[in-house]
Protein backbone atom coordinates (compact mmCIF):
# COMPACT_ATOMS: atom_id res chain seq x y z
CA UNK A 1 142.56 188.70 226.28
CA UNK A 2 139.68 190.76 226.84
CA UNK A 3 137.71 190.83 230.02
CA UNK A 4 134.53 188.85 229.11
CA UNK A 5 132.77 186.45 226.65
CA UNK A 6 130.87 187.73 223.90
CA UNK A 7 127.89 186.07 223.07
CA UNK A 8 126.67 185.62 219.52
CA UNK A 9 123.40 187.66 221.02
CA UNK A 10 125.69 190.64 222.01
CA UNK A 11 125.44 189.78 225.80
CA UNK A 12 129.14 189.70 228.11
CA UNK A 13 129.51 186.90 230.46
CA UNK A 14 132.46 186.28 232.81
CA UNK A 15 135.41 183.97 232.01
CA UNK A 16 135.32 181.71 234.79
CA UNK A 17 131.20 180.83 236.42
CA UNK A 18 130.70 179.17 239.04
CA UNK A 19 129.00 175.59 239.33
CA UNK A 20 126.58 174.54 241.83
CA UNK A 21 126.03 171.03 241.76
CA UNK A 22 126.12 169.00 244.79
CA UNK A 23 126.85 172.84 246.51
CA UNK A 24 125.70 173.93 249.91
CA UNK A 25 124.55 177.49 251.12
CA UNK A 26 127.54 178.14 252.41
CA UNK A 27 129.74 177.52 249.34
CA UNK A 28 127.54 179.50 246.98
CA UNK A 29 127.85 182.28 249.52
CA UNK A 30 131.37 182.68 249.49
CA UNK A 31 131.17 181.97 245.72
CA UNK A 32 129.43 185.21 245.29
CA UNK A 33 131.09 186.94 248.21
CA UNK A 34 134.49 186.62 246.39
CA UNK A 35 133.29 187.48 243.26
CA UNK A 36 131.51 184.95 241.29
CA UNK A 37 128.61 186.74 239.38
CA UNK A 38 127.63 183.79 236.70
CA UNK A 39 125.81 180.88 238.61
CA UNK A 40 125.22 177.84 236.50
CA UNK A 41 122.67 175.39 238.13
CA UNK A 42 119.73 172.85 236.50
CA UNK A 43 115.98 171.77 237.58
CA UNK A 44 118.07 168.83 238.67
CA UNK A 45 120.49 170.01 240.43
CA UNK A 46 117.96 171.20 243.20
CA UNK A 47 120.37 174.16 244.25
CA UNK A 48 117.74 176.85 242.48
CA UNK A 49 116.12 177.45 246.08
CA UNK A 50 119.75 177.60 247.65
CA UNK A 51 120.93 180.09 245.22
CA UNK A 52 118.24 182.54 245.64
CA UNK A 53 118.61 182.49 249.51
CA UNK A 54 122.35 182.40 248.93
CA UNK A 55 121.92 185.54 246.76
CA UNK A 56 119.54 187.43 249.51
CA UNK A 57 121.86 186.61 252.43
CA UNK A 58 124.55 188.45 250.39
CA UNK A 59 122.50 192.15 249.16
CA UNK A 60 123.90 191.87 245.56
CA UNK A 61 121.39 192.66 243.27
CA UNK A 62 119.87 191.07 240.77
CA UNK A 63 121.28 192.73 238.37
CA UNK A 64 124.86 191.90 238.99
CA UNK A 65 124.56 188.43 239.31
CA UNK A 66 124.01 185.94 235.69
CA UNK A 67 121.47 182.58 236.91
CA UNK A 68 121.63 180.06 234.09
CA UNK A 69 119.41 176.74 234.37
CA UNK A 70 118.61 173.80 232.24
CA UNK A 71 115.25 172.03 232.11
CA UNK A 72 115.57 168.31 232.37
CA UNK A 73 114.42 165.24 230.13
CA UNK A 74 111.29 164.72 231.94
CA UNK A 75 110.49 167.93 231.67
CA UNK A 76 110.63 168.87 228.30
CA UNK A 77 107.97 169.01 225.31
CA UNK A 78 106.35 172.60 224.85
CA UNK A 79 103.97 173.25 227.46
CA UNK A 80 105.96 170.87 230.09
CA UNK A 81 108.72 173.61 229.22
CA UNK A 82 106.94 176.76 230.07
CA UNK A 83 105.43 174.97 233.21
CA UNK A 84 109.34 173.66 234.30
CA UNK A 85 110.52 177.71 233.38
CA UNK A 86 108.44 179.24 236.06
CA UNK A 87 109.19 176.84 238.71
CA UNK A 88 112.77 177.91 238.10
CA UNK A 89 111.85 181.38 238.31
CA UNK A 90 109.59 180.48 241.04
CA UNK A 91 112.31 178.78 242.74
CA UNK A 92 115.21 181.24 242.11
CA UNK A 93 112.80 184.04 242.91
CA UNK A 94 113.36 186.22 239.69
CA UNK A 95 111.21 187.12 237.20
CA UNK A 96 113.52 186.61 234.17
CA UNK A 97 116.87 184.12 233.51
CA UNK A 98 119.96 185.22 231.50
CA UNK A 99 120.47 181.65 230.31
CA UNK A 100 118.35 178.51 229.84
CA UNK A 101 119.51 175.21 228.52
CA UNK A 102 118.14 171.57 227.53
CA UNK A 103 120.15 169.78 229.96
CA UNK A 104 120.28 166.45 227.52
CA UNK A 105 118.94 165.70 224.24
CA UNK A 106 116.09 163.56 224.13
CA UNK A 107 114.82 163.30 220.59
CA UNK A 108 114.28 165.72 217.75
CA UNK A 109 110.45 165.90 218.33
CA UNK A 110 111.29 166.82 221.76
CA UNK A 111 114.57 168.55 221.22
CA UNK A 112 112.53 171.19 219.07
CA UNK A 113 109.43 171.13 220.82
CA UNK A 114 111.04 172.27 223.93
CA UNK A 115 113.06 174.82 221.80
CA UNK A 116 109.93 176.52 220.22
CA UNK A 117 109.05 177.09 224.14
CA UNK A 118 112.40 178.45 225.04
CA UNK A 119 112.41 180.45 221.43
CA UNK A 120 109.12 182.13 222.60
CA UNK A 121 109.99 182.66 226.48
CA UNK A 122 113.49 184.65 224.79
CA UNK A 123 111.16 186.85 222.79
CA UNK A 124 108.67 187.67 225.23
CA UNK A 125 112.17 188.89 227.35
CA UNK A 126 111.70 185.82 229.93
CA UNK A 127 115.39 184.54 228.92
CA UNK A 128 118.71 186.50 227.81
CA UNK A 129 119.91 183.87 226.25
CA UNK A 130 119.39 180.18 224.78
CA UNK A 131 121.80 177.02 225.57
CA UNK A 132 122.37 173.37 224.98
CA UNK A 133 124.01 170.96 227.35
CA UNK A 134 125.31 167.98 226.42
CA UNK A 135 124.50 168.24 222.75
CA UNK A 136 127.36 166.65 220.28
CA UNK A 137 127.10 167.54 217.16
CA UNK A 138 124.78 165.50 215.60
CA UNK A 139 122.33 165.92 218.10
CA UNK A 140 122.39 169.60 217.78
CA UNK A 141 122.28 169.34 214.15
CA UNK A 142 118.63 169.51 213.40
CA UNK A 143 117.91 172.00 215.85
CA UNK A 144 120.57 174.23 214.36
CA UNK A 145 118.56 173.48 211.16
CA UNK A 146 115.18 174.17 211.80
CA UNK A 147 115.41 176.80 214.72
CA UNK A 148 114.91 180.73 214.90
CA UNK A 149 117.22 181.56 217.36
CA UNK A 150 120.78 180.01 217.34
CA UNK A 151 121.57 178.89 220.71
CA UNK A 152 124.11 181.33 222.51
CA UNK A 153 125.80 178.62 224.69
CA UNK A 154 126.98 174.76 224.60
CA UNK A 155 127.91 173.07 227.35
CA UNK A 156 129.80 169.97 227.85
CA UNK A 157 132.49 168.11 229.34
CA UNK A 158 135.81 169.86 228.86
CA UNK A 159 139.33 169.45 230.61
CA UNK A 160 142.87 168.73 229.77
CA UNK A 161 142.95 164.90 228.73
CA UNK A 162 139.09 165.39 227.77
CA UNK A 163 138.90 168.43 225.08
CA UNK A 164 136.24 167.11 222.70
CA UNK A 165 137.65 169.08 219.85
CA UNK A 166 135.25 168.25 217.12
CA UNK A 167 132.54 169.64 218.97
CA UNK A 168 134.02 172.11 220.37
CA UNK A 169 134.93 173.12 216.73
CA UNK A 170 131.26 172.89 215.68
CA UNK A 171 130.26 175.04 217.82
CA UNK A 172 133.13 177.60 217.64
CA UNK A 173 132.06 178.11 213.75
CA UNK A 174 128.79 179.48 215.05
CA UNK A 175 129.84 181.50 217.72
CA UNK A 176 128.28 179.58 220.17
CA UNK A 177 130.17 179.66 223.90
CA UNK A 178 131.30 176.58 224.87
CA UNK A 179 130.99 176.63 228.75
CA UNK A 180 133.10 173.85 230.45
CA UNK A 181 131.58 171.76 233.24
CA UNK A 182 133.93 169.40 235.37
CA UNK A 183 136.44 171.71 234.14
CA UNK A 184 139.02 169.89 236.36
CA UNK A 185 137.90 166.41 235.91
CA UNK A 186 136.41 165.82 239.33
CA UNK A 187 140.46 166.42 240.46
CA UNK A 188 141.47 163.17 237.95
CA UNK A 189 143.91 164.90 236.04
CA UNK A 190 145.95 166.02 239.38
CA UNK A 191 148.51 163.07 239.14
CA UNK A 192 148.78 163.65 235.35
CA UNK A 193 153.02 164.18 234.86
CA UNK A 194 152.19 167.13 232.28
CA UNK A 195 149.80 168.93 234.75
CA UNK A 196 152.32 168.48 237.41
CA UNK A 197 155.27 169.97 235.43
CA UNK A 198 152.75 172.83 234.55
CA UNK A 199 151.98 173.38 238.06
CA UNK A 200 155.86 173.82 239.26
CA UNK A 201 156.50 175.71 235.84
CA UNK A 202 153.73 178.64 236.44
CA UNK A 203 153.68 178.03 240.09
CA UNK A 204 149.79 177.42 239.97
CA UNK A 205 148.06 174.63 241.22
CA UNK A 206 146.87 172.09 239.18
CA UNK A 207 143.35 172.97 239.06
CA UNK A 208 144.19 176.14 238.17
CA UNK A 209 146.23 175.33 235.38
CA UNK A 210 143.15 173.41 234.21
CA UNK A 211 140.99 176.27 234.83
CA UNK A 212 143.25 178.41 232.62
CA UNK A 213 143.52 176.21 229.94
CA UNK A 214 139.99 176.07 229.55
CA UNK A 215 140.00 179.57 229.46
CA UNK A 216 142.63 180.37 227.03
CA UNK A 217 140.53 178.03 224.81
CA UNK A 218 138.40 180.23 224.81
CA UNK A 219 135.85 177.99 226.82
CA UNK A 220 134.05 178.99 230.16
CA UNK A 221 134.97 177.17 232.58
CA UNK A 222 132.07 176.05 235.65
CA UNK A 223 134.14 174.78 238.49
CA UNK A 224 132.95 174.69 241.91
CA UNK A 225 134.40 175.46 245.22
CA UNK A 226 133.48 174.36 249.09
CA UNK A 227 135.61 177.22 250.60
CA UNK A 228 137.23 180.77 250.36
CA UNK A 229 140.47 179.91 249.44
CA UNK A 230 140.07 177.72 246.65
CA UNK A 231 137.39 180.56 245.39
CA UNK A 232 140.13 182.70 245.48
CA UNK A 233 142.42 180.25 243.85
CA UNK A 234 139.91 180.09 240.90
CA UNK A 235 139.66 183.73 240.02
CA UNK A 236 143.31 183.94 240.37
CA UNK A 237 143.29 181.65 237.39
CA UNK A 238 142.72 185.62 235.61
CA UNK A 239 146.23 187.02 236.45
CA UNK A 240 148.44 184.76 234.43
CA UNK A 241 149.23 183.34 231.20
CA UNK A 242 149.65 179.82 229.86
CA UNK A 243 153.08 179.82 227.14
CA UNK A 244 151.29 178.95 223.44
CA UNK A 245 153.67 175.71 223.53
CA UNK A 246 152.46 174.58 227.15
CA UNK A 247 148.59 174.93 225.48
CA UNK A 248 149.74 172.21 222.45
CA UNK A 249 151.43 170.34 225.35
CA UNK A 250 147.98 170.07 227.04
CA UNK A 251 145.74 169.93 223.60
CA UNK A 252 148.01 166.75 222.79
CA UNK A 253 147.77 164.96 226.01
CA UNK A 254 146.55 161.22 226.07
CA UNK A 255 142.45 160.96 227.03
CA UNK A 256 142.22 160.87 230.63
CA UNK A 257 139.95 162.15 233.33
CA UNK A 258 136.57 161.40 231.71
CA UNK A 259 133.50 161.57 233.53
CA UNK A 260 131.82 158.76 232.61
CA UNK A 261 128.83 160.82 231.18
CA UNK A 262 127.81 160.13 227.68
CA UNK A 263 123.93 161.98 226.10
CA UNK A 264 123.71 158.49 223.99
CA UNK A 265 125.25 155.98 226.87
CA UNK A 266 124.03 154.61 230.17
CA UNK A 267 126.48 156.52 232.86
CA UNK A 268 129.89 154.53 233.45
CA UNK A 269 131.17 154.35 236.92
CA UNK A 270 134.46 155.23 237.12
């Protein structure tokens, strides 16, 4: 497999990124410190300030290091947009973003309203590259229709018991990287008997045979880690191979391990 993701725009992004929700400073520094160089966070989120001090304290440059963000429901509409952009870059104290995302669909008005502004912000060299998060299919559908630029990225759920395959297969005809967020089901899938055999089989923990999977998919996954070792851990995820049979093992498995988090559903506790 080769190194990086190609994006339908030509860009290269790293296999595995690294999530920041509910982080600290401290985890997002020795995210970066042990090489994670994609940083996926949202208006929401409210780790944008943390990631731009986390980025300082560590003297890589700008450069070297991808900063995707989303804009969130209340924010969106086409001057709402622009005005939510530069607080992010305000906030993550860069003048440009290599990814920016709806976080959730709202409604087509404002679904392409709040494109138009992204479409615009990508031309004038503001943004590397466009994304949707949280769009199934049929929400995407009309935007897909009716925009000028094809978004680069989807993101969604995405995890062994949790695979989403029609819309992962949507987007796959496109070209359009699907990125993977609570790649290891918020640690549900731990107990699962398959994930366990994998784990003794490969010798890999179980969140890194999730992580792996996920990869070999061809999906980016965006876990996140509170310490070095399990940092580590995830990037090690790069040096070995899941057996093609294993993968239909895990394709196959019964739904388990799902969030809870539906675009068209109040949230289920779980």
């Amino acid at each position: 497999m080769s190194e990086n993701f190609r994006l339908n725009n030509g860009l290269e992004f790293p296999k595995i990124g690294f999530g920041t929700y509910k982080a600290d400073f401290n985890s997002i520094v020795n995210a970066i410190e042990n090489g994670a160089r994609y940083l996926d966070t949202a208006s929401f989120y409210d780790t944008e300030k943390l990631i731009a001090q986390a980025v300082k304290a560590t003297g890589i440059k700008r450069g070297e290091i991808i900063l995707a963000s989303k804009i969130w429901k209340t924010e969106m509409g086409y001057e709402n947009t622009i005005k939510a952009f530069n607080r992010t870059l305000e906030n993550l104290e860069t003048d440009y973003l290599d990814v920016y995302m709806i976080h959730w669909p709202v409604s087509d008005i404002l679904n392409l309203s709040t494109w138009q502004a992204m479409e615009d912000l990508y031309s004038q060299g503001k943004i590397r590259a466009l994304g949707l998060s949280n769009f199934l299919p049929y929400h995407a559908e009309t935007l897909l229709s009716k925009c000028k630029i094809v978004p680069s990225v989807a993101q969604f759920e995405f995890h062994p018991g949790h695979t989403q395959t029609f819309a992962l297969n949507y987007y796959r005809e496109d070209n359009i990287l699907v990125q993977a967020w609570s790649p290891l089901a918020r640690g549900r899938v731990f107990d699962d008997k398959l994930i366990r055999e994998l784990s003794d089989k490969y010798n890999k923990t179980q969140a890194q045979i999730c992580i792996r999977f996920c990869i070999q998919e061809g999906v980016m996954p965006l876990p996140r880690a509170s310490t070095v070792e399990r940092v580590k851990e995830m990037f090690e995820c790069l040096e070995f191979e899941i057996e093609e049979y294993d993968m239909l093992r895990i394709e196959n498995m019964p739904p388990i391990g799902w969030g809870g988090e539906h675009p068209d559903r109040e949230r289920v506790k779980i």
